[in-house]
Structure formats: C-alpha cells, structure tokens
C-alpha atoms as a PDB file:
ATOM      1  CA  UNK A   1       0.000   0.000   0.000  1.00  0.00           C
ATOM      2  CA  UNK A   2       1.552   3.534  -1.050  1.00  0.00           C
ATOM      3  CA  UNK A   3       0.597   5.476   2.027  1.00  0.00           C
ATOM      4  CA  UNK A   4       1.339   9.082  -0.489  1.00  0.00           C
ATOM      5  CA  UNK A   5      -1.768   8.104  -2.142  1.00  0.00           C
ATOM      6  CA  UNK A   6      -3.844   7.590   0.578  1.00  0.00           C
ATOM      7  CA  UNK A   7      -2.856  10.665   1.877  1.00  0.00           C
ATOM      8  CA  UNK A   8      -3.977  12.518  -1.565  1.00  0.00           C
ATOM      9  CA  UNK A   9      -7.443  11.058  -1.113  1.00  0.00           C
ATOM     10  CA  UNK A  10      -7.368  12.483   2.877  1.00  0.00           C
ATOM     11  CA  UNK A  11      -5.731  16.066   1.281  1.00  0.00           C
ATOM     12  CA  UNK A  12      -7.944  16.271  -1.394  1.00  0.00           C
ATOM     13  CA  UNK A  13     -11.189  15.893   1.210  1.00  0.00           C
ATOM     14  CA  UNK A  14      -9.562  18.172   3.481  1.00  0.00           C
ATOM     15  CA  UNK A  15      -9.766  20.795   0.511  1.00  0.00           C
ATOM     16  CA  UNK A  16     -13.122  20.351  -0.073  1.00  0.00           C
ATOM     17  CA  UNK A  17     -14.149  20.856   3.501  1.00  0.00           C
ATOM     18  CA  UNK A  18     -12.321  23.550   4.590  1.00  0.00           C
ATOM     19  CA  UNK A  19     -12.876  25.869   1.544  1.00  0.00           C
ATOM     20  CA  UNK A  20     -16.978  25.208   2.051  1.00  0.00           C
ATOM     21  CA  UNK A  21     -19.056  26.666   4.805  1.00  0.00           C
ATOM     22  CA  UNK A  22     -21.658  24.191   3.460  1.00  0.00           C
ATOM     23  CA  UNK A  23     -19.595  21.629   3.548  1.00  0.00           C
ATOM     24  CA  UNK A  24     -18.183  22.378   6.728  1.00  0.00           C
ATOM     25  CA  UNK A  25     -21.749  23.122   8.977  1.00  0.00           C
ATOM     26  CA  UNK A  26     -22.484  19.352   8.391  1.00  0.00           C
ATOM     27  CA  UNK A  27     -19.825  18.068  10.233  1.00  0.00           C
ATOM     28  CA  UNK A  28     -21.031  19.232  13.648  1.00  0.00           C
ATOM     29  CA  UNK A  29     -24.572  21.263  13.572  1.00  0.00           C
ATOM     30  CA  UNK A  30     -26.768  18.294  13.524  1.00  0.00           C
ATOM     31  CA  UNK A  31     -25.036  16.498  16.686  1.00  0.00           C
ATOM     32  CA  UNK A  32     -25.191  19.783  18.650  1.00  0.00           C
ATOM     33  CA  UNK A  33     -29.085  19.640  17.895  1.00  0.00           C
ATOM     34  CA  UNK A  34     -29.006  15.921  18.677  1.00  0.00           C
ATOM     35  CA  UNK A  35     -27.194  16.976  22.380  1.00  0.00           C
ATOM     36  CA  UNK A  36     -29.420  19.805  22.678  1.00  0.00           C
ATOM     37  CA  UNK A  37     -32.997  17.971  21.912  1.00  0.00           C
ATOM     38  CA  UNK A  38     -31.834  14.930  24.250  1.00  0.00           C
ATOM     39  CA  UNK A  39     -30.120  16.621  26.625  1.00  0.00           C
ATOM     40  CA  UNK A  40     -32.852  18.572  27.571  1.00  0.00           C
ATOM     41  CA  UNK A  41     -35.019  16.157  27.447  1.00  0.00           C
ATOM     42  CA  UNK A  42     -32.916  13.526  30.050  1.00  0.00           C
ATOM     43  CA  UNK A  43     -33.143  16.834  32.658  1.00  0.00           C
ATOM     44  CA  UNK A  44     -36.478  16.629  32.277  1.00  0.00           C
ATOM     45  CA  UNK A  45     -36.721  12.608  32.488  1.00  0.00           C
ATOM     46  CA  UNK A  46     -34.245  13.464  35.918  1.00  0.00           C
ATOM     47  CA  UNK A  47     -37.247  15.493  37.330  1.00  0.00           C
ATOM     48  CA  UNK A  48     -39.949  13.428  36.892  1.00  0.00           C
ATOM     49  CA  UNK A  49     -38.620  10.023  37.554  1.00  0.00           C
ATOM     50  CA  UNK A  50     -37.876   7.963  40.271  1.00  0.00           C
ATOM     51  CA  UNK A  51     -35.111   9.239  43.002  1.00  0.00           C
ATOM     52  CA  UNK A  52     -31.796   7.540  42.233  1.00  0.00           C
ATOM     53  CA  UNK A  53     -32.010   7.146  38.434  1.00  0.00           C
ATOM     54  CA  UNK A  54     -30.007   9.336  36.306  1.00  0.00           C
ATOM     55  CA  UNK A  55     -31.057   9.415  32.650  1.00  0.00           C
ATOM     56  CA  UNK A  56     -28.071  10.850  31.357  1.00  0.00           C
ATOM     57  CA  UNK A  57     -25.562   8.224  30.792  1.00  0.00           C
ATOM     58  CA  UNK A  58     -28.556   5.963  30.295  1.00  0.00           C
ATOM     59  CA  UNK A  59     -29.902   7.426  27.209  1.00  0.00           C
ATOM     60  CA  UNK A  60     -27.955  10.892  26.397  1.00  0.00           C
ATOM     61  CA  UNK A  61     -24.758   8.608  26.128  1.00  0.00           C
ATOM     62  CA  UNK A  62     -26.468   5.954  24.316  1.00  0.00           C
ATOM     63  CA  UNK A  63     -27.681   9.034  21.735  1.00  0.00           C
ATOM     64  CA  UNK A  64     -24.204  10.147  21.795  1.00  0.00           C
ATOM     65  CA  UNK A  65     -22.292   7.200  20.808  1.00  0.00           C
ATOM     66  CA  UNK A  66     -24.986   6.329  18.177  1.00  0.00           C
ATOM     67  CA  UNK A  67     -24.630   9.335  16.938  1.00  0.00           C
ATOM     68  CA  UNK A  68     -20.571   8.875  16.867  1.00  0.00           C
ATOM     69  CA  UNK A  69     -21.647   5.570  14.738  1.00  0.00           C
ATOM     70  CA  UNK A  70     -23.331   8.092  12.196  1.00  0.00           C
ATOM     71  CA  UNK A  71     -20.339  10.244  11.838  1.00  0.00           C
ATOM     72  CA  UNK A  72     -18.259   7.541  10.901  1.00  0.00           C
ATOM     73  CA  UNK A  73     -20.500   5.506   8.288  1.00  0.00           C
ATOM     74  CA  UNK A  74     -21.813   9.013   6.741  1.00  0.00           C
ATOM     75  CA  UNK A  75     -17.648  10.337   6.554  1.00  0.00           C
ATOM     76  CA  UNK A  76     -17.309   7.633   4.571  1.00  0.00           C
ATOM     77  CA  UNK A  77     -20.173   7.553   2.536  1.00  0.00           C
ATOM     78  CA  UNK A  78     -20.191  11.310   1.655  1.00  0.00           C
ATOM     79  CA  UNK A  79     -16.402  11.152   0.841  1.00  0.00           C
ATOM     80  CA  UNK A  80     -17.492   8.632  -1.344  1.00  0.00           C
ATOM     81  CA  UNK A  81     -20.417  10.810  -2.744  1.00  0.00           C
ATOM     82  CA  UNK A  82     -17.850  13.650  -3.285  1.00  0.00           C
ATOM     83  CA  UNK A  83     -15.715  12.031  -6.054  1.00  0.00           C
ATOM     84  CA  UNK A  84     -19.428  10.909  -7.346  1.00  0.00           C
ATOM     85  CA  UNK A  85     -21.361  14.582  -7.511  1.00  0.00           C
ATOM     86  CA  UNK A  86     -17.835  15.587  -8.696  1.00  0.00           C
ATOM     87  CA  UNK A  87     -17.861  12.949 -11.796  1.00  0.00           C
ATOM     88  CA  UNK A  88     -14.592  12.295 -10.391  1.00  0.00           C
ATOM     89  CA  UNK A  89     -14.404   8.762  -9.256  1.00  0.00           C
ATOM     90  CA  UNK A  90     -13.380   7.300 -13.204  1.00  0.00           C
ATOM     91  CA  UNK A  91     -10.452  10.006 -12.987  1.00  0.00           C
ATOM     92  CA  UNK A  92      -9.448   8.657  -9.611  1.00  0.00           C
ATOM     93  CA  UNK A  93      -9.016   5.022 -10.847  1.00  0.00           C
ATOM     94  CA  UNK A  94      -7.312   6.160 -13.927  1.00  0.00           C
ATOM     95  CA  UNK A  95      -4.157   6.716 -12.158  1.00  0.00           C
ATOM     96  CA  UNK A  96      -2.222   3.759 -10.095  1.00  0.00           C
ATOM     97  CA  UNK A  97      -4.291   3.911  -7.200  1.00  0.00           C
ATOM     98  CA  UNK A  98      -6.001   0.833  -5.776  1.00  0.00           C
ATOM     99  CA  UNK A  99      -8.977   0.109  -4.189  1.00  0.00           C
ATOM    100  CA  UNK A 100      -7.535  -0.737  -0.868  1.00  0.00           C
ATOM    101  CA  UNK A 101      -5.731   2.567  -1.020  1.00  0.00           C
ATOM    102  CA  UNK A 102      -8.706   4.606  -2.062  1.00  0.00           C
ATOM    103  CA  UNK A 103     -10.800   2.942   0.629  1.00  0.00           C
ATOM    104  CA  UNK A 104      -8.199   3.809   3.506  1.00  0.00           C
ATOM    105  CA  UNK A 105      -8.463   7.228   2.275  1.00  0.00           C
ATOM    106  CA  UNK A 106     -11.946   7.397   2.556  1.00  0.00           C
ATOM    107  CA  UNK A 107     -11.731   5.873   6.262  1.00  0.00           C
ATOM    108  CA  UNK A 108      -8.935   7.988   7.367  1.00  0.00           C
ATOM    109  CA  UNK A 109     -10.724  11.547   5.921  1.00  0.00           C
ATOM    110  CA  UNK A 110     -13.927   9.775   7.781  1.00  0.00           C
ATOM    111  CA  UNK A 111     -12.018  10.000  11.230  1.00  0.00           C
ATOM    112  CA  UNK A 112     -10.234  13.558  10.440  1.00  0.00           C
ATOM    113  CA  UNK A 113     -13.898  15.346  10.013  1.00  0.00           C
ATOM    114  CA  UNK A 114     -15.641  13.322  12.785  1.00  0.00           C
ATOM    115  CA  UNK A 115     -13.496  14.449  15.488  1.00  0.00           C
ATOM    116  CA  UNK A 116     -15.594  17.818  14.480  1.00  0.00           C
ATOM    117  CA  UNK A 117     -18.395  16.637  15.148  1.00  0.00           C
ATOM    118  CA  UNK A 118     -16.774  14.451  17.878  1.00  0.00           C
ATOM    119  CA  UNK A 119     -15.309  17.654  20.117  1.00  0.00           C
ATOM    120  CA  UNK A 120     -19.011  19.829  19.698  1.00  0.00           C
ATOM    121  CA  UNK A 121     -20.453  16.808  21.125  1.00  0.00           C
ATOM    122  CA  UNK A 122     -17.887  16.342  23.848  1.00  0.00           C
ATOM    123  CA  UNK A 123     -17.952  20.053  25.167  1.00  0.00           C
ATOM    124  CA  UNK A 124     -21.750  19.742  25.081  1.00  0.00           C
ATOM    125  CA  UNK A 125     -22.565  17.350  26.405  1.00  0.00           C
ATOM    126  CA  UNK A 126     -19.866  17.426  29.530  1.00  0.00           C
ATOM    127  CA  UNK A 127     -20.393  20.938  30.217  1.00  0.00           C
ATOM    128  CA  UNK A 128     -23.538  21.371  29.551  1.00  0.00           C
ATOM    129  CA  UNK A 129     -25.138  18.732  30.229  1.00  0.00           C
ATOM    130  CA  UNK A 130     -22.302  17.160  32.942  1.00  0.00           C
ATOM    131  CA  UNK A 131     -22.543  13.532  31.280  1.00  0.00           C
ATOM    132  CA  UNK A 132     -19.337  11.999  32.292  1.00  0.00           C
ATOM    133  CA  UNK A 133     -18.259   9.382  30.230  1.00  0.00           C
ATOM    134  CA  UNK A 134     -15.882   8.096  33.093  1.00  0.00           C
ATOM    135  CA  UNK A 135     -19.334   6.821  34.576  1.00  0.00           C
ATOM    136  CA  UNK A 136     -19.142   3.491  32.194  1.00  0.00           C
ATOM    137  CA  UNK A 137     -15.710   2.783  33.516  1.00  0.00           C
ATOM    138  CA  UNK A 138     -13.632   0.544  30.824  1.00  0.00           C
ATOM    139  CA  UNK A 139     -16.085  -0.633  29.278  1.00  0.00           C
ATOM    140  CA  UNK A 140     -16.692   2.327  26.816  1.00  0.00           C
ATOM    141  CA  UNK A 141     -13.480   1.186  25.500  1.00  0.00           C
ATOM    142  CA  UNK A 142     -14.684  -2.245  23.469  1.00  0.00           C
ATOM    143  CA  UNK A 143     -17.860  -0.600  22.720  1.00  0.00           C
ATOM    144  CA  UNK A 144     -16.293   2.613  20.870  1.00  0.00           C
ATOM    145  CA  UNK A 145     -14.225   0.102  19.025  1.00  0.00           C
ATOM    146  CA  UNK A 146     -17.114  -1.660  17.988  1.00  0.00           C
ATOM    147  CA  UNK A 147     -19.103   1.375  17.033  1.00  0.00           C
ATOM    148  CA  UNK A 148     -16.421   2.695  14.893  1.00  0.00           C
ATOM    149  CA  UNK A 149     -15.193  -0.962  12.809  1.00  0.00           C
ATOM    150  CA  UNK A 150     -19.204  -1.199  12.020  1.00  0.00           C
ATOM    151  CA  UNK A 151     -19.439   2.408  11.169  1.00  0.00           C
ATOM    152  CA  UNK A 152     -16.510   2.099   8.743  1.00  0.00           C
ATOM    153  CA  UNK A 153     -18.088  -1.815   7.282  1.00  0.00           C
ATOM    154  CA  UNK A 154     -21.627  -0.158   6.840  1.00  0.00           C
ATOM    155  CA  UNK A 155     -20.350   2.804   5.428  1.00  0.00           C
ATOM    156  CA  UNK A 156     -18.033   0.947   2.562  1.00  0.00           C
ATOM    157  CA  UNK A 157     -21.635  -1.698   1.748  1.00  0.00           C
ATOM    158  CA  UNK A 158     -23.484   1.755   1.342  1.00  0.00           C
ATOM    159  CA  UNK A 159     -20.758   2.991  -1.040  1.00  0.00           C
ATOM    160  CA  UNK A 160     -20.685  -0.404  -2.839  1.00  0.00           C
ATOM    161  CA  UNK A 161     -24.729  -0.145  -3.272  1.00  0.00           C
ATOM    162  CA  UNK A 162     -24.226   2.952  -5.598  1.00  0.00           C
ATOM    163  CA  UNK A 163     -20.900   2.004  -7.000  1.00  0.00           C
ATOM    164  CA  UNK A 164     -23.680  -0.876  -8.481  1.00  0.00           C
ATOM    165  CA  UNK A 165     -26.783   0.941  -8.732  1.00  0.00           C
ATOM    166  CA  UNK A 166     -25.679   4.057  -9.808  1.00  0.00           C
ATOM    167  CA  UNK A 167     -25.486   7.810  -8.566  1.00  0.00           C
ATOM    168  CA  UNK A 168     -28.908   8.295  -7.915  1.00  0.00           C
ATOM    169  CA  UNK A 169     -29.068   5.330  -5.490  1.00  0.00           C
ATOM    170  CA  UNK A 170     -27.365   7.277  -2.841  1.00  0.00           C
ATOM    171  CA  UNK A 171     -30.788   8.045  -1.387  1.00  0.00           C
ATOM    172  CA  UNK A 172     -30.786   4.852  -0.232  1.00  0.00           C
ATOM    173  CA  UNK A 173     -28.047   5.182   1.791  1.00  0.00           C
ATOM    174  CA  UNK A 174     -28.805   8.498   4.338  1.00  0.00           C
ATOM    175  CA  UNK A 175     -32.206   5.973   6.050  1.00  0.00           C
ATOM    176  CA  UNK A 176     -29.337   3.083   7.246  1.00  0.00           C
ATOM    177  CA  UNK A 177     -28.511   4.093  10.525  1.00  0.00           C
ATOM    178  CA  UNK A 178     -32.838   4.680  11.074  1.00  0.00           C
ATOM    179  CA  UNK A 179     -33.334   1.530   9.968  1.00  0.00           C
ATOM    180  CA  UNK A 180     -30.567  -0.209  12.004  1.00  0.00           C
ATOM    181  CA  UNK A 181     -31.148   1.710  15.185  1.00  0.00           C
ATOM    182  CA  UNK A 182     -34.828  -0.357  15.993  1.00  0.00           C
ATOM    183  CA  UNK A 183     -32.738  -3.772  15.705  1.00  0.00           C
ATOM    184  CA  UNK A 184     -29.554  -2.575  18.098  1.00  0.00           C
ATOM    185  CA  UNK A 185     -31.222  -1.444  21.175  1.00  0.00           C
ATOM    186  CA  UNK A 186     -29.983   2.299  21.314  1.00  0.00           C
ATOM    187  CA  UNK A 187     -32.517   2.884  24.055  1.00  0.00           C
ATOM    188  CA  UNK A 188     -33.958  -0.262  25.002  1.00  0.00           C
ATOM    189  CA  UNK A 189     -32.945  -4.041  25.395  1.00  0.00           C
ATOM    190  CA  UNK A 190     -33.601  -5.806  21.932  1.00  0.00           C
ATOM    191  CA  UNK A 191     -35.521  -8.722  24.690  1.00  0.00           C
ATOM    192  CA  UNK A 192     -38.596  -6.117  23.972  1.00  0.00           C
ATOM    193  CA  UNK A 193     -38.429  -6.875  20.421  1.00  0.00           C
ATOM    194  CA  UNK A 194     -40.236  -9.450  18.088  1.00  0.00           C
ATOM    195  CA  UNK A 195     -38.759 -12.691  17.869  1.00  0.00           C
ATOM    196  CA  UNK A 196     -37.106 -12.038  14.259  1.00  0.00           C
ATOM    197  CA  UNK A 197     -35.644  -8.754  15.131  1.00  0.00           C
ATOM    198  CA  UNK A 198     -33.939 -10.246  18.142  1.00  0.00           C
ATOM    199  CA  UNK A 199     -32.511 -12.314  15.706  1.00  0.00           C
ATOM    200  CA  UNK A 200     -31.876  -9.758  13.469  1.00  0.00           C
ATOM    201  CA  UNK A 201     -30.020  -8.054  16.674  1.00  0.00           C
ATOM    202  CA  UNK A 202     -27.969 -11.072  17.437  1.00  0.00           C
ATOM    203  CA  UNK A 203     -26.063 -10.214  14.038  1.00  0.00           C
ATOM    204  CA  UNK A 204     -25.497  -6.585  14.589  1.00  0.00           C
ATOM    205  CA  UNK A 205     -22.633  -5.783  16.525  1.00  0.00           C
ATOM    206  CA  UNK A 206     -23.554  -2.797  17.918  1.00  0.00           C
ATOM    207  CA  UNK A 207     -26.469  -4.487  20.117  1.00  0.00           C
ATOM    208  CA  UNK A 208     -24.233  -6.032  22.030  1.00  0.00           C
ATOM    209  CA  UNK A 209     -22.443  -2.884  23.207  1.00  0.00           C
ATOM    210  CA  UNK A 210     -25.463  -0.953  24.139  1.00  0.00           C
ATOM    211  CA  UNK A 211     -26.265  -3.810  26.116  1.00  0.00           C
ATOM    212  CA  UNK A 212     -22.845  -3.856  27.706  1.00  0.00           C
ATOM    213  CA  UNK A 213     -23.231  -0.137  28.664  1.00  0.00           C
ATOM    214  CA  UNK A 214     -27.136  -0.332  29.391  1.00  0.00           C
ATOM    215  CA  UNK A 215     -25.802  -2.967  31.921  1.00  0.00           C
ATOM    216  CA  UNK A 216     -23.191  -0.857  33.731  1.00  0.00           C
ATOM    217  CA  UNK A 217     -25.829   2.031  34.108  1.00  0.00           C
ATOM    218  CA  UNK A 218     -28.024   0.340  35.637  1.00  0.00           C
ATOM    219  CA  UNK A 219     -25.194  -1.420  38.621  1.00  0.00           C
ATOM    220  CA  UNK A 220     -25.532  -4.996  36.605  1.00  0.00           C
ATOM    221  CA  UNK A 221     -23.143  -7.579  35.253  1.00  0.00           C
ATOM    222  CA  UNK A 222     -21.535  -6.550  31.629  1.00  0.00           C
ATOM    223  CA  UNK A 223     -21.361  -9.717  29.164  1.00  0.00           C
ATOM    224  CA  UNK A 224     -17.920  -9.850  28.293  1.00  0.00           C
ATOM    225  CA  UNK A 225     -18.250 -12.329  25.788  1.00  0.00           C
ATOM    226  CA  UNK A 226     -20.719 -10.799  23.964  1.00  0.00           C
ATOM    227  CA  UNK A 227     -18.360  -7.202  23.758  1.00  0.00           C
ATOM    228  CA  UNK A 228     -15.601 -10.037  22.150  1.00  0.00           C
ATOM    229  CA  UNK A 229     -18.122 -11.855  19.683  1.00  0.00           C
ATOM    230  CA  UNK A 230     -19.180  -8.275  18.825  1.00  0.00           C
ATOM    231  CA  UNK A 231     -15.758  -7.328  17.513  1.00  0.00           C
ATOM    232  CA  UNK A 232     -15.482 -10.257  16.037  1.00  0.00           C
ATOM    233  CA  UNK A 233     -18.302 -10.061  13.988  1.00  0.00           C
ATOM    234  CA  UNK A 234     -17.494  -6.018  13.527  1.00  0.00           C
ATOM    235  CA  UNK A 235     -14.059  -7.445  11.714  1.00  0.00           C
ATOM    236  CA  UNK A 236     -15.615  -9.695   9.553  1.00  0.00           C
ATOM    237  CA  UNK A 237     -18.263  -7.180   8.486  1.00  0.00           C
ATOM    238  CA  UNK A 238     -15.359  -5.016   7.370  1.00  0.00           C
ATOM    239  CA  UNK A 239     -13.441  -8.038   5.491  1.00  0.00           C
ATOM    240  CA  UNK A 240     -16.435  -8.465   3.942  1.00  0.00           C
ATOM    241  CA  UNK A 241     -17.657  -4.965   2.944  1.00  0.00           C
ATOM    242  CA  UNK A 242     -14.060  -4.643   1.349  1.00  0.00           C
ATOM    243  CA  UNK A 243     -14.910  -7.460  -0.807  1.00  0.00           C
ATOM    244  CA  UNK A 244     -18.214  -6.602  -1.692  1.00  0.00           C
ATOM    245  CA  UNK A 245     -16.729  -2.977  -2.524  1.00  0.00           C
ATOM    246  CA  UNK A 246     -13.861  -4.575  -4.628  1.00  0.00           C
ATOM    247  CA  UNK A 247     -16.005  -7.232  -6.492  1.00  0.00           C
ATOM    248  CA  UNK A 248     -18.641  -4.273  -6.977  1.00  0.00           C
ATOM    249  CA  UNK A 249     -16.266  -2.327  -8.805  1.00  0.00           C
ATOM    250  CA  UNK A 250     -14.625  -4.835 -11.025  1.00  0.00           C
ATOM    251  CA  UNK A 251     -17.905  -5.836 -12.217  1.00  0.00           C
ATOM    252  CA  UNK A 252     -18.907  -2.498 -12.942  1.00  0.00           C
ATOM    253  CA  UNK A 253     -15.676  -2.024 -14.753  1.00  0.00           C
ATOM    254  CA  UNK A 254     -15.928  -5.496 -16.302  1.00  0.00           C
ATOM    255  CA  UNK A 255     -19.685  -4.647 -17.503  1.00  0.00           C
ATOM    256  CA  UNK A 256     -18.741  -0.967 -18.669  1.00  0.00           C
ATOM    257  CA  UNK A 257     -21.194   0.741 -15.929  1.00  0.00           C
ATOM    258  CA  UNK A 258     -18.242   2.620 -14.632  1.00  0.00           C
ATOM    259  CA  UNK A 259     -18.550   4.628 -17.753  1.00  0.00           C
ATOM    260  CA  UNK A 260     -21.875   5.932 -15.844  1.00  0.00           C
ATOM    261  CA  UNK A 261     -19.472   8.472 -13.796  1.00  0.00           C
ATOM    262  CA  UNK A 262     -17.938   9.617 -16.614  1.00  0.00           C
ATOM    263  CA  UNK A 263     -18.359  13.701 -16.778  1.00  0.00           C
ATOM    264  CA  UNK A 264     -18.741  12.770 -20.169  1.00  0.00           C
ATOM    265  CA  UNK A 265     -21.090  10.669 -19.966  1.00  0.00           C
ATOM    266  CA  UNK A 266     -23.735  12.552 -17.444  1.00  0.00           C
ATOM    267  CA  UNK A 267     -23.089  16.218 -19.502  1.00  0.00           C
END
C-alpha cells in the first residue's frame, strides 16, 4: 500500500471541507441539535422520575455514541459521494491507485472530520449537560471500538450499493442508521423486540455494546463475551464490505457501468 496516495485522497477531502461553509456546517450542527434535543429532554426525564435514576448516561450517552456511529458511516459515505457529484471517481481510478488505497483514504478523511463533530459533542454534552463518560468505567473502550469498525463496514456496503446501482441510489443510503437503530437497542434491550428482530439483533454488533453499557448504568453484570463476539463479527463485516466494494467495482468495470461516472457521460 503507497501510504502518499492515501494521503492525496485524505488532502484532497480536506480541501473540499475547509474551503466550504456548506460543507463544513455538516460536520457538527446536527449532533449539537441531537445533544441539545436529548439533553434537555434527560433533565427533564431526571425530574420526573424515580429518586436515584439518572437518565443521562442511560440514554444521552447511548444518543451520543450512536450518533458517533453516524459520523463515521456518513464520513465515509459522503467522501465517497464527493468524487461521485464531482464525476470524479473514473479520474481517480485512472491513475495507479487501488482500491484498498482509495478505501483507507476514505476511512482515514472519515475520522479527520468526525473528530468535528466528535469535540461539539464532547464540550456539550460534559459541560452542559455534565454527562461523564468516566461513569461506564472501561467498558466504553470495546464498545467505541465496535461502534467505529461497524461504522466504517456499513459505510463501505453503502458505497458499494451505488458504486452498483448508480449515482442516484445514494438516497438509499442516508435511512441506514434509522433503519438499524430499531434492531440494536440504542434505548432499550432488543428482549422487547419481536422474535425475528432479536434475531436480526444477534447479528449486529452494535447491540451487544449498548447492552454492555445499558448494563453498567443500571449497577448490573456486563457480558464480556458478547463485547468479544461483537468485535469479532465487527471485523468480519469489514473483510467483507471490502470485498463486496472490490467485487462491486470490477464488475462495474468489467460490464462498462463505470462509464456511468464519466463527466462525459452525465453532460
């Protein structure tokens, strides 16, 4: 892997978002609203509820850290998008960069413009709101990790869905994490759910650390086991989005569909 190419695809995003205010809001308005809304909303939960129970950590962290999910899947998807709305994604591959390159690139810019987001949501939601994250003890640590490898797997599948289907398939894409988030337990144990979304559940990593930190809010026993089948299964899902992405794209070169994000083509 030539690490100078990588970095060109992590430059070239860096360009893109720091010459555009519009580009730029994105990255951290809509978790300050998300802090804001459901911040407010635990104080209120805090004055109304039973003495002893802090909704906070229980659901303003769980918000939080599925929100931290969403920066990472959506960093990589609209990187992706760029060098699609830009009809420059044919140009990329027309030099000696490779696929495994071009998708580190689009991981690494991912983590560069989430830590935006990342810090407005920090300051937030520790000053403001006086969550402290220190409350989950080490087990935050497994289920950040976990969060993050299935943020960066999801986002790569949604990429490889409109690498196949085409440009305008990337409304598709923005719905994933509100269609995931019933199945994972963000707020809730997935026991609540209907028999076929707890199995559903079962293959989603991220269920397993919301559990884990559902458990240590509430003073119970954290499944270990389950916080090491979840990364597990978090790897995999990444070995395999990189294959999907990778077979996606030689077929669509092998077929001539790549030709669809031509500039020549669309003008």
């Amino acid at each position: 892997m030539n690490f100078t190419r990588v970095f060109a695809i992590v430059l070239r995003q860096f360009y893109l978002v720091s010459a555009s205010f519009a580009r730029f809001m994105p990255l951290f308005i809509w978790v300050a609203v998300d802090v804001v809304m459901w911040g407010f909303l635990t104080r209120y939960l805090n004055t109304v509820a039973a003495a002893g129970f802090n909704f906070i950590p229980a659901m303003l962290g769980a918000i939080l850290l599925w929100d931290f999910f969403i920066r990472i899947m959506q960093g990589i998807t609209a990187a992706f998008f760029e060098d699609i709305w830009s009809h420059n994604f044919l140009n990329l591959f027309s030099t000696p960069i490779t696929i495994s390159e071009y998708l580190t690139g689009l991981v690494v810019s991912s983590i560069t413009n989430s830590l935006v987001g990342i810090a407005v949501m920090l300051f937030l939601a520790v000053v403001v709101f006086g969550l402290s994250f220190l409350s989950y003890g080490l087990v935050i640590v497994p289920c950040l990790l976990i969060l993050f490898m299935f943020g960066i797997a999801l986002g790569i599948i949604a990429s490889a869905i409109v690498l196949r289907l085409g440009p305008a398939a990337e409304w598709f894409i923005w719905p994933i994490p509100a269609i995931v988030s019933p199945f994972v337990g963000v707020l809730y144990p997935v026991t609540i759910l209907p028999g076929w979304m707890q199995y559903v559940s079962h293959l989603l990593p991220p269920s397993y650390a919301f559990a884990a930190l559902r458990a240590t809010v509430v003073g119970g026993a954290v499944f270990w086991p389950g916080l090491f089948i979840s990364i597990a299964l978090a790897v995999l899902y990444i070995f395999l989005s990189c294959k999907l992405f990778t077979s996606t794209y030689r077929h669509a070169v092998r077929t001539g569909l790549i030709a669809r994000y031509s500039a020549e083509s669309l003008s």
